[in-house]
N, C-alpha and C. Protein backbone atom coordinates (compact mmCIF):
# COMPACT_ATOMS: atom_id res chain seq x y z
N UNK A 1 52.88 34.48 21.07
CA UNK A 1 52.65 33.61 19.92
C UNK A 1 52.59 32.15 20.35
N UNK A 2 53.94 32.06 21.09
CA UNK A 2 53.77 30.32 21.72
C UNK A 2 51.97 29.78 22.40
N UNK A 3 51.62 30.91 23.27
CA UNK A 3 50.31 30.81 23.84
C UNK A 3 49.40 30.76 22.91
N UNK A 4 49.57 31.40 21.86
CA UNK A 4 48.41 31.77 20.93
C UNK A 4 48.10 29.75 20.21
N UNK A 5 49.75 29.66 19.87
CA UNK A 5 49.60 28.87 19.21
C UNK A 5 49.01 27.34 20.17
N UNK A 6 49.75 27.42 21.32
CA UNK A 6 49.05 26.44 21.98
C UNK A 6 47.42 26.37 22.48
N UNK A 7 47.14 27.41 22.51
CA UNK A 7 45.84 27.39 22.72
C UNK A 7 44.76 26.84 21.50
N UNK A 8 45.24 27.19 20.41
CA UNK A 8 44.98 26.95 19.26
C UNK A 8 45.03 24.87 18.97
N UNK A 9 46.04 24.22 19.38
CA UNK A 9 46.11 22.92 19.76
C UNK A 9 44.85 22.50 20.32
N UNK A 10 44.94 23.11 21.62
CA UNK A 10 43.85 22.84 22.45
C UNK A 10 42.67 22.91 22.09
N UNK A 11 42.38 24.08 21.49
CA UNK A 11 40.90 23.62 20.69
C UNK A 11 40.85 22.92 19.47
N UNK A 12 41.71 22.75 19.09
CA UNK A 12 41.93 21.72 17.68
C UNK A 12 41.60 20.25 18.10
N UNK A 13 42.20 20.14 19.15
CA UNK A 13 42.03 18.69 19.41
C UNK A 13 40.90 18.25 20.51
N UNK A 14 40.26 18.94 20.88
CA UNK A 14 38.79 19.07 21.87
C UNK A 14 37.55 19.03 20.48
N UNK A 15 38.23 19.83 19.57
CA UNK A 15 37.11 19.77 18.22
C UNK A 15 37.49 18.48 17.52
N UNK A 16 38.46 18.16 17.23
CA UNK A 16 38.74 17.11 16.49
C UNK A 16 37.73 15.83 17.41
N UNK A 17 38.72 15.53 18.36
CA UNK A 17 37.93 14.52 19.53
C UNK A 17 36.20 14.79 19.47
N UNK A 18 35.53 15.45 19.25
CA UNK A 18 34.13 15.67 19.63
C UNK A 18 33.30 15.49 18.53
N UNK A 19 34.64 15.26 17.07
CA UNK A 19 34.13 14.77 16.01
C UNK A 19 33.97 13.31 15.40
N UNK A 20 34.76 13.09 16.21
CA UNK A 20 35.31 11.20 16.12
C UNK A 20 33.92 10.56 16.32
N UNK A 21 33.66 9.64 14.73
CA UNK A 21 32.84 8.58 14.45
C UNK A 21 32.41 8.07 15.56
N UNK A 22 31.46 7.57 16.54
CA UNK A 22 30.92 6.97 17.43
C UNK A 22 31.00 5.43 17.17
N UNK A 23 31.83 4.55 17.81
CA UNK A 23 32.12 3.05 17.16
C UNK A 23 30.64 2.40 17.45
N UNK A 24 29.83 2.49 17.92
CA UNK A 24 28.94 1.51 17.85
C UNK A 24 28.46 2.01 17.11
N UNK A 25 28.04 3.34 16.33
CA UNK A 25 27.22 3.54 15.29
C UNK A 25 27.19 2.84 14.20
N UNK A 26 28.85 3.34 14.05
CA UNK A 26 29.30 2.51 12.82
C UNK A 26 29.54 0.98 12.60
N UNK A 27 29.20 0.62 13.81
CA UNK A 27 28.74 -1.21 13.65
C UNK A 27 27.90 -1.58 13.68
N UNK A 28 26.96 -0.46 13.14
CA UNK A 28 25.43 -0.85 12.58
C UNK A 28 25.15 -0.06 11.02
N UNK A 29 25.05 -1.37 10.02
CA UNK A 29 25.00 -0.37 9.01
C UNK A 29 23.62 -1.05 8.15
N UNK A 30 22.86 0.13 8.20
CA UNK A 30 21.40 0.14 7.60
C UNK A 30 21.12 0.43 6.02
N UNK A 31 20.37 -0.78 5.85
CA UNK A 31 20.06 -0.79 4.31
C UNK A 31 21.50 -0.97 3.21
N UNK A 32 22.53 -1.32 3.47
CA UNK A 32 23.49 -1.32 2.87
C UNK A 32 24.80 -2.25 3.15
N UNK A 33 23.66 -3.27 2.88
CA UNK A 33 24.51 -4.71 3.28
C UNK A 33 25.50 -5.37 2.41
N UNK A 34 26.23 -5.28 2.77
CA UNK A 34 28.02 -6.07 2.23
C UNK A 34 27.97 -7.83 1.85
N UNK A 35 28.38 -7.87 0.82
CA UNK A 35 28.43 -9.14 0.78
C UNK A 35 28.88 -10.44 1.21
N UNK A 36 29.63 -9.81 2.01
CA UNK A 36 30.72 -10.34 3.28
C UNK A 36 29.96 -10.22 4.49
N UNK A 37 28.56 -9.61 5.01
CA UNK A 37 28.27 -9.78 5.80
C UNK A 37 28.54 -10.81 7.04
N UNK A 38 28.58 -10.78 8.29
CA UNK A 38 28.85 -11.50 9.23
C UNK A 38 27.59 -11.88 9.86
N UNK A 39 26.82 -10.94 9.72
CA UNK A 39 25.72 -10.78 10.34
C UNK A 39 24.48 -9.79 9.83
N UNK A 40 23.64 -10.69 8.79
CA UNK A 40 22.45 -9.30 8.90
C UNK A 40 21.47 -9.97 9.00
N UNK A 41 20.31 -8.77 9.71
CA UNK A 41 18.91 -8.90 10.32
C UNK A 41 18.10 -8.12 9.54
N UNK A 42 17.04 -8.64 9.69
CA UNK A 42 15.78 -7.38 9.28
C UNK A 42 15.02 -6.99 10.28
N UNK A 43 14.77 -5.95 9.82
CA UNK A 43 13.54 -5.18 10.85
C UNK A 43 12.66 -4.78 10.02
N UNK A 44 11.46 -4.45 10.23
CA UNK A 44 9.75 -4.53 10.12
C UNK A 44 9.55 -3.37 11.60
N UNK A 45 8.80 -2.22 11.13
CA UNK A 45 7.82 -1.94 12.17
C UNK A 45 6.61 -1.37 11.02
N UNK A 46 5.58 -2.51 11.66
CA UNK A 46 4.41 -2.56 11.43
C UNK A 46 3.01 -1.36 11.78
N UNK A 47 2.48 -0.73 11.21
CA UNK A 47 1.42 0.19 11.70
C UNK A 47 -0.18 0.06 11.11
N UNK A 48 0.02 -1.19 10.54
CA UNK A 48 -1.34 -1.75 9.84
C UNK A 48 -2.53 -2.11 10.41
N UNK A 49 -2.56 -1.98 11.80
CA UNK A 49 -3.51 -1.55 12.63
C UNK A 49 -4.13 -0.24 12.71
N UNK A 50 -3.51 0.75 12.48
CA UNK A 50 -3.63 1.51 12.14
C UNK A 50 -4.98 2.46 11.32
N UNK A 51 -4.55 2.04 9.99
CA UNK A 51 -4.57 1.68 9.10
C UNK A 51 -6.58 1.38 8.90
N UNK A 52 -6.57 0.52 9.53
CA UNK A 52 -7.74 -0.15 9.41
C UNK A 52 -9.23 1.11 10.04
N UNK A 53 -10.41 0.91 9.31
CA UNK A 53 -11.07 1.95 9.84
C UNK A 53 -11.87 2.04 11.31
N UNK A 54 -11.57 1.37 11.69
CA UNK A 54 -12.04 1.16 13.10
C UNK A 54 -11.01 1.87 13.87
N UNK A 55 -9.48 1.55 14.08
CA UNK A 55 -8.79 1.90 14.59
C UNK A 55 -8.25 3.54 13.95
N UNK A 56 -8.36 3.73 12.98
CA UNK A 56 -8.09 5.07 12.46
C UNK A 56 -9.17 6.29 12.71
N UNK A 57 -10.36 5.89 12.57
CA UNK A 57 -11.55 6.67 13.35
C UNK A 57 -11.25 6.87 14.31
N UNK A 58 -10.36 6.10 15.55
CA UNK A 58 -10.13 6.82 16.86
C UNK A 58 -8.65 7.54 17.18
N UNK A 59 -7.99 7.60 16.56
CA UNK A 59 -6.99 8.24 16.38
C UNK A 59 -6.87 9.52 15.77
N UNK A 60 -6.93 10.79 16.93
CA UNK A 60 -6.70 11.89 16.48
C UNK A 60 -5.88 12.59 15.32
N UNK A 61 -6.61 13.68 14.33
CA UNK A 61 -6.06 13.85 13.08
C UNK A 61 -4.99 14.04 13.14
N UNK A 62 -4.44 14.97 14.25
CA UNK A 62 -3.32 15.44 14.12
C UNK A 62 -1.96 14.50 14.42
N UNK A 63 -2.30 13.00 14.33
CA UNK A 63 -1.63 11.79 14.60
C UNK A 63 -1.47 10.83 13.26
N UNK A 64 -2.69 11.39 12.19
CA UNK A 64 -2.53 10.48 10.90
C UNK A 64 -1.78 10.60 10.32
N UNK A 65 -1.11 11.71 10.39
CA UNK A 65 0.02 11.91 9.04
C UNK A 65 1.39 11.26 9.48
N UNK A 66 1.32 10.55 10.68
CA UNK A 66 2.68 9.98 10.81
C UNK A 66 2.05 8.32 10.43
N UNK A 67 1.23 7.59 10.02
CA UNK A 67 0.75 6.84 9.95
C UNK A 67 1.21 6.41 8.31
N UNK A 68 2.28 5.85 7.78
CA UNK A 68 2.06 5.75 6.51
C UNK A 68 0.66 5.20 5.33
N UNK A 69 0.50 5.11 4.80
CA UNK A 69 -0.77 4.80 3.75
C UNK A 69 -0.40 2.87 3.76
N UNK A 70 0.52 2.78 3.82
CA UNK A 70 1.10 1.21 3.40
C UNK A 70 0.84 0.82 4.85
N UNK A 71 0.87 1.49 5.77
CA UNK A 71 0.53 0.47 6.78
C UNK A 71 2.42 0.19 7.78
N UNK A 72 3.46 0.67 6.79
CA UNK A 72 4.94 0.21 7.33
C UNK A 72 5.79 1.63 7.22
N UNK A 73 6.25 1.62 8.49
CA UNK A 73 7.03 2.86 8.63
C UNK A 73 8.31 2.18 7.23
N UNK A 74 8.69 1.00 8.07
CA UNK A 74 10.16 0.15 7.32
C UNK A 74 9.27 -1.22 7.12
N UNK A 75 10.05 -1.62 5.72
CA UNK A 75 9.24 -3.27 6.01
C UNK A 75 10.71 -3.89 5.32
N UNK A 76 10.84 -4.96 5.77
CA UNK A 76 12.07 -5.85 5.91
C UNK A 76 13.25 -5.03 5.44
N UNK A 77 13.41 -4.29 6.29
CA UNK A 77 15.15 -3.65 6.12
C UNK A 77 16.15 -4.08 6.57
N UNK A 78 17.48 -4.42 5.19
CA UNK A 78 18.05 -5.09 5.53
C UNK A 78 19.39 -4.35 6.85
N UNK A 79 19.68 -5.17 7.84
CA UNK A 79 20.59 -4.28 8.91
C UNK A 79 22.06 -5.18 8.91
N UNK A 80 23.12 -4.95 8.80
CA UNK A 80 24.10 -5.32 8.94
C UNK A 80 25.10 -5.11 10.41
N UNK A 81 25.47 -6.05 11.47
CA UNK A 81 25.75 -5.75 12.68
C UNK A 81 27.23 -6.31 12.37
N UNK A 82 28.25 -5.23 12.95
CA UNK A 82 29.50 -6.02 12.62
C UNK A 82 30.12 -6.09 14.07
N UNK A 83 29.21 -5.97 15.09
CA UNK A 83 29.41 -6.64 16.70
C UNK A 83 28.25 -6.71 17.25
N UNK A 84 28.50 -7.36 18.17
CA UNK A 84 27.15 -7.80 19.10
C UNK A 84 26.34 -6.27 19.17
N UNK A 85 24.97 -6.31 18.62
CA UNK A 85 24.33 -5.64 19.44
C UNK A 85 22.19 -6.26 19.82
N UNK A 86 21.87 -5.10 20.40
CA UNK A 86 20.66 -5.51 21.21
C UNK A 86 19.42 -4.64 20.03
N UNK A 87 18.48 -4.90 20.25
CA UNK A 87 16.99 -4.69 19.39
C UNK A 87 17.19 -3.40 19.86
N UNK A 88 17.54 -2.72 21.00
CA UNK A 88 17.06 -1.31 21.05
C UNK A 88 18.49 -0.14 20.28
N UNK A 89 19.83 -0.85 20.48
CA UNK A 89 20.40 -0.11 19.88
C UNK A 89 20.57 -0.03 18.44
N UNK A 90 19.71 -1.34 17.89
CA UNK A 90 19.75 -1.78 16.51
C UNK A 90 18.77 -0.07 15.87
N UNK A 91 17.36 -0.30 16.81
CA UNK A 91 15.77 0.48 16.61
C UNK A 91 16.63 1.79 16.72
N UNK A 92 17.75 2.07 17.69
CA UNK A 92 17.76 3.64 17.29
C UNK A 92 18.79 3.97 16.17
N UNK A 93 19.66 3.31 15.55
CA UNK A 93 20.36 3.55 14.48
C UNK A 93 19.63 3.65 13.27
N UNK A 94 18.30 2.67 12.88
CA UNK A 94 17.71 2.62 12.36
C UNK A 94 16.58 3.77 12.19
N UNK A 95 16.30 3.99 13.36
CA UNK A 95 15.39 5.95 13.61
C UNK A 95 16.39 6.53 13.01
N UNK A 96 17.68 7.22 12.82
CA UNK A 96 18.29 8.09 12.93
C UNK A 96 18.57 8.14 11.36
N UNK A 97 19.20 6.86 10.91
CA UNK A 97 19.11 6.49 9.52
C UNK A 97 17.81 7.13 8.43
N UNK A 98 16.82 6.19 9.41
CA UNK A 98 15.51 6.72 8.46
C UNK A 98 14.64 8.28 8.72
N UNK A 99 15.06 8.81 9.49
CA UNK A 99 14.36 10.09 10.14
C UNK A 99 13.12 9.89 10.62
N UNK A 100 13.25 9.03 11.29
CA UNK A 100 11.57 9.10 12.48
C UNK A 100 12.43 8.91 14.27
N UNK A 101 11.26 9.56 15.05
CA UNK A 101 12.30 9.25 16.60
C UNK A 101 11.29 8.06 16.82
N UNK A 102 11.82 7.71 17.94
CA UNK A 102 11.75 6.25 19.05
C UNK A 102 11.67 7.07 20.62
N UNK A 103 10.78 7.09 21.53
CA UNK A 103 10.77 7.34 22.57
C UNK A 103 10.73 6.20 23.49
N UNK A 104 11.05 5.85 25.05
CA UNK A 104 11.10 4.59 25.66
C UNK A 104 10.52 5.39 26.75
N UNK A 105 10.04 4.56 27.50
CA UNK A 105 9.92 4.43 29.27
C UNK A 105 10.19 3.41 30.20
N UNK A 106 10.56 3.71 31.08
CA UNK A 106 11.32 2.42 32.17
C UNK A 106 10.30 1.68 32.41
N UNK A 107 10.22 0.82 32.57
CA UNK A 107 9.96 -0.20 33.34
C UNK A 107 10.50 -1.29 34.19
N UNK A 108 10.75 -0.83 35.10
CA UNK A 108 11.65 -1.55 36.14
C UNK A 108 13.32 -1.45 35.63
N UNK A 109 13.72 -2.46 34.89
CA UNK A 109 15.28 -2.37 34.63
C UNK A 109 15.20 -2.47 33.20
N UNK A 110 13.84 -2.29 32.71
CA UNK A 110 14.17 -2.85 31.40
C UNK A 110 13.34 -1.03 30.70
N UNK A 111 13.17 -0.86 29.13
CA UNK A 111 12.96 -0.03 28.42
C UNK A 111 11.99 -0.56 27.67
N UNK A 112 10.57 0.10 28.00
CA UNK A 112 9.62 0.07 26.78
C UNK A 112 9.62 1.22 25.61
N UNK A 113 9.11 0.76 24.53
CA UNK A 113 9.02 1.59 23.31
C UNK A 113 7.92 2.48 23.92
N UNK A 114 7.94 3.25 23.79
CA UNK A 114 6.67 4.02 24.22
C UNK A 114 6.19 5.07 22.93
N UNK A 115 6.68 5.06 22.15
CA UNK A 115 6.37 5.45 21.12
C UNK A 115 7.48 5.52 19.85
N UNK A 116 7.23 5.32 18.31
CA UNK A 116 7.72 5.51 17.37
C UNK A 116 6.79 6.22 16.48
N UNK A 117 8.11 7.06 15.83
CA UNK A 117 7.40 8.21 14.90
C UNK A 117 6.35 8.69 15.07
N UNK A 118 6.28 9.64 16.94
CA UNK A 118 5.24 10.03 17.14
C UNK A 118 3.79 8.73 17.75
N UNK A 119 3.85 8.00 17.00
CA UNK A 119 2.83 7.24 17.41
C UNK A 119 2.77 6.84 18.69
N UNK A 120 2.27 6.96 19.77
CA UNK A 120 2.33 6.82 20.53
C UNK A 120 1.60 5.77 21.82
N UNK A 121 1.86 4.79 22.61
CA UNK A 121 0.83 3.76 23.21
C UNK A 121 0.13 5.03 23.51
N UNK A 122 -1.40 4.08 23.81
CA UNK A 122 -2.59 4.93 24.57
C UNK A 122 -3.22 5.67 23.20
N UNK A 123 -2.99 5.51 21.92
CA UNK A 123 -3.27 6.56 21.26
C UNK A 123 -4.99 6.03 21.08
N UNK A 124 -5.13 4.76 20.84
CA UNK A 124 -6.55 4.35 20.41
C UNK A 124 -7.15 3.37 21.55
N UNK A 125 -6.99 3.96 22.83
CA UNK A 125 -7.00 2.86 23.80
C UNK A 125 -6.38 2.37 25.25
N UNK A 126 -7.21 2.33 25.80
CA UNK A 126 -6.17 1.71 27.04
C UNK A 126 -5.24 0.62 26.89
N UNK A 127 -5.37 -0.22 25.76
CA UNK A 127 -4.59 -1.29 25.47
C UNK A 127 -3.99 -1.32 24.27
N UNK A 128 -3.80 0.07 23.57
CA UNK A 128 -3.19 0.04 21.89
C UNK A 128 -1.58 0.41 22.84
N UNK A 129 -0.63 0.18 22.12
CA UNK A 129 0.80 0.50 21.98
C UNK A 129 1.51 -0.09 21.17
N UNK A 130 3.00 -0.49 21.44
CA UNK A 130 4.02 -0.98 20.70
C UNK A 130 4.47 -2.43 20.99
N UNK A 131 4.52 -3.70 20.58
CA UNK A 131 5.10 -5.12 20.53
C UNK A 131 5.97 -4.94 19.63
N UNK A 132 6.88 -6.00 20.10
CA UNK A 132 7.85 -6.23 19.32
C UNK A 132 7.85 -8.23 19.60
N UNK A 133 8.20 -8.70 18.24
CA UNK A 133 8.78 -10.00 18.16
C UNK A 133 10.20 -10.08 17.29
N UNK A 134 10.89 -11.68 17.58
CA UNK A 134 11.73 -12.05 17.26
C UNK A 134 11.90 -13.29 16.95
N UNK A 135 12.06 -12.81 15.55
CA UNK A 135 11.36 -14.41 14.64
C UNK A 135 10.11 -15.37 15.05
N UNK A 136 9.22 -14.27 15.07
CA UNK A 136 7.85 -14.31 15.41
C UNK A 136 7.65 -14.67 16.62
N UNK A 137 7.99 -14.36 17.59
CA UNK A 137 8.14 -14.91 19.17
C UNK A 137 8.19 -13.60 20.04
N UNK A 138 7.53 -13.60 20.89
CA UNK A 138 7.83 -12.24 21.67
C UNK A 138 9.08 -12.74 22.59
N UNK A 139 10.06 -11.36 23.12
CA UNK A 139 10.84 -11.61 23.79
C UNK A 139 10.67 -11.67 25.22
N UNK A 140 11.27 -12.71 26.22
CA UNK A 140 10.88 -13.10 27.60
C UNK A 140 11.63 -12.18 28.07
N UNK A 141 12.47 -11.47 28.05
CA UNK A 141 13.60 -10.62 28.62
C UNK A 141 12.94 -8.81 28.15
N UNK A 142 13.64 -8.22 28.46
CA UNK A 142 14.14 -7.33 28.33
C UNK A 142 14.48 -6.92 26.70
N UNK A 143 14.30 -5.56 25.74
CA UNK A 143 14.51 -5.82 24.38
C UNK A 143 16.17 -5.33 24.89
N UNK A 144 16.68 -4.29 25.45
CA UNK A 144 17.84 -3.94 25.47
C UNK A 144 18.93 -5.77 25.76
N UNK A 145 18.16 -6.55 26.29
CA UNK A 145 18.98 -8.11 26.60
C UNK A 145 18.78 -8.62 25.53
N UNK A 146 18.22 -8.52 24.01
CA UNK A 146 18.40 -9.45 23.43
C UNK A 146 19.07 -8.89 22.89
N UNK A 147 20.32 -9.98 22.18
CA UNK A 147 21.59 -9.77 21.31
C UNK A 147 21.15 -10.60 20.34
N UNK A 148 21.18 -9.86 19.36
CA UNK A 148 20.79 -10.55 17.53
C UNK A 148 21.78 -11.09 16.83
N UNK A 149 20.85 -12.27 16.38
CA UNK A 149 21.76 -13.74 15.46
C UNK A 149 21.47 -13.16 14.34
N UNK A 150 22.30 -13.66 13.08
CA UNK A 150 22.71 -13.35 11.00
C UNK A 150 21.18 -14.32 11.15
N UNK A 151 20.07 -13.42 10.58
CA UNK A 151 19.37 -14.40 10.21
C UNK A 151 18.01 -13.53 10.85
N UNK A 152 18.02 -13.19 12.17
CA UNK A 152 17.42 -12.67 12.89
C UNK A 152 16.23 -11.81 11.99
N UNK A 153 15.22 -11.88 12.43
CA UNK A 153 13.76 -11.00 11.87
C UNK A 153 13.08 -10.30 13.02
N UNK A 154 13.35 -9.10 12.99
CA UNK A 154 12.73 -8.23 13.69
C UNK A 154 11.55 -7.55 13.81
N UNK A 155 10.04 -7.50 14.49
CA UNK A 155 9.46 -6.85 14.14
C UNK A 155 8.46 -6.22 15.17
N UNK A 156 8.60 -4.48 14.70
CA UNK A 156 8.17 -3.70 15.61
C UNK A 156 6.22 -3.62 15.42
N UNK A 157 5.41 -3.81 16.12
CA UNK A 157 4.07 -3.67 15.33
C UNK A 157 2.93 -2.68 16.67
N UNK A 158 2.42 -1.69 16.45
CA UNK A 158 1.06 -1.58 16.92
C UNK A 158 -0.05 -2.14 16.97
N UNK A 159 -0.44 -2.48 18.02
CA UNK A 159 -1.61 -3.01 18.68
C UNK A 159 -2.58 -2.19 18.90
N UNK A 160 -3.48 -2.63 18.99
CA UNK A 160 -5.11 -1.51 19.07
C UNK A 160 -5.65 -2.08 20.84
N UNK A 161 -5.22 -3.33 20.80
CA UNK A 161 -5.98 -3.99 21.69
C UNK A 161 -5.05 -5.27 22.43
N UNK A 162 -3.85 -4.46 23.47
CA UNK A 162 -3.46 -5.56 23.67
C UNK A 162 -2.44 -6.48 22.89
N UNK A 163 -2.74 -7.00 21.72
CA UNK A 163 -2.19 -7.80 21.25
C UNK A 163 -2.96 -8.99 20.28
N UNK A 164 -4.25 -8.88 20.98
CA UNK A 164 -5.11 -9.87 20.18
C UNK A 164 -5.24 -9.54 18.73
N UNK A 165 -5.35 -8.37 18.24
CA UNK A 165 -5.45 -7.92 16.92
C UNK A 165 -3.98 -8.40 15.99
N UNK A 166 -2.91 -8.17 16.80
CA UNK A 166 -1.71 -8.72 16.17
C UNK A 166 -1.93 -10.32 15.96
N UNK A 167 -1.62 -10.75 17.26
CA UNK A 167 -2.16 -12.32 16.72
C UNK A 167 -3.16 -12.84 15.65
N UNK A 168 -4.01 -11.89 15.36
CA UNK A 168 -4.97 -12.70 14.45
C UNK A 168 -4.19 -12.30 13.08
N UNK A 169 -3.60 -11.35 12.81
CA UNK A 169 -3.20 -10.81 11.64
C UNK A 169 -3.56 -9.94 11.20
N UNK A 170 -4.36 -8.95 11.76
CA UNK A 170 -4.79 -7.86 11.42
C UNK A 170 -4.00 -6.94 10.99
């Protein structure tokens, strides 16, 4: 009985432990901002390139339906950070929240988006993929190096071409 019962501990508390809240999760809280905030940001990922019939004619069917009609997976969602964190751990709390994935690829030391919700770079192009700015500025670093300021505007957008299409406003 003593064995029974200790064994019984042992998986109690291996299950318990494997259930425990993840603390950085919970210092990201999406769409459900406190009025006490310390810190909230928005995020934007943009697909209004998309969208457009030039760029949607080349994008295989079986790729449109992750494409919303509006052109925005998220458009200014409000994010609440109650510790330092970076654009990429912000982007995956925010996937997980909203039910779409985020895929990356290395690049050297740093992490490109390589795709959201399916969408994927390369889809319309040797030069379509994923940009991101910060408060309308692209970042010189690394997205996992930037740490976000109360105020901060995030935004994820597809390109058809590079980037030139973003810049103009397309």
């Amino acid at each position: 009985m003593k064995k029974l019962l200790t064994s019984l501990m042992i998986i109690a508390t291996i299950f318990l432990g494997g259930c425990q809240a993840n603390s950085s999760d919970s210092d990201i809280v999406v769409g459900e901002v406190s009025d006490n905030a310390k810190t909230t940001i928005k995020y934007t990922i943009n697909m209004n390139v998309l969208t457009k019939k030039k760029n949607n004619d080349k994008l295989n069917d079986s790729y449109k339906k992750y494409v919303p009609e509006s052109g925005y997976l998220v458009k200014d969602l409000q994010v609440e950070l109650k510790s330092e964190k970076n654009i990429i751990e912000v982007l995956d709390a925010i996937s997980k929240k909203e039910g779409f994935t985020v895929n990356y690829s290395e690049m050297g030391t740093s992490k490109y988006v390589s795709a959201i919700n399916n969408i994927e770079a390369g889809l319309v192009g040797g030069y379509s993929g994923w940009l991101c700015k910060v408060n309308g500025e692209f970042p010189t670093t690394g997205l996992e190096e930037v740490v976000l300021k109360d105020g901060d505007i995030v935004t994820f957008m597809y390109t058809a071409d590079g980037g030139k299409d973003v810049e103009k406003g397309e």
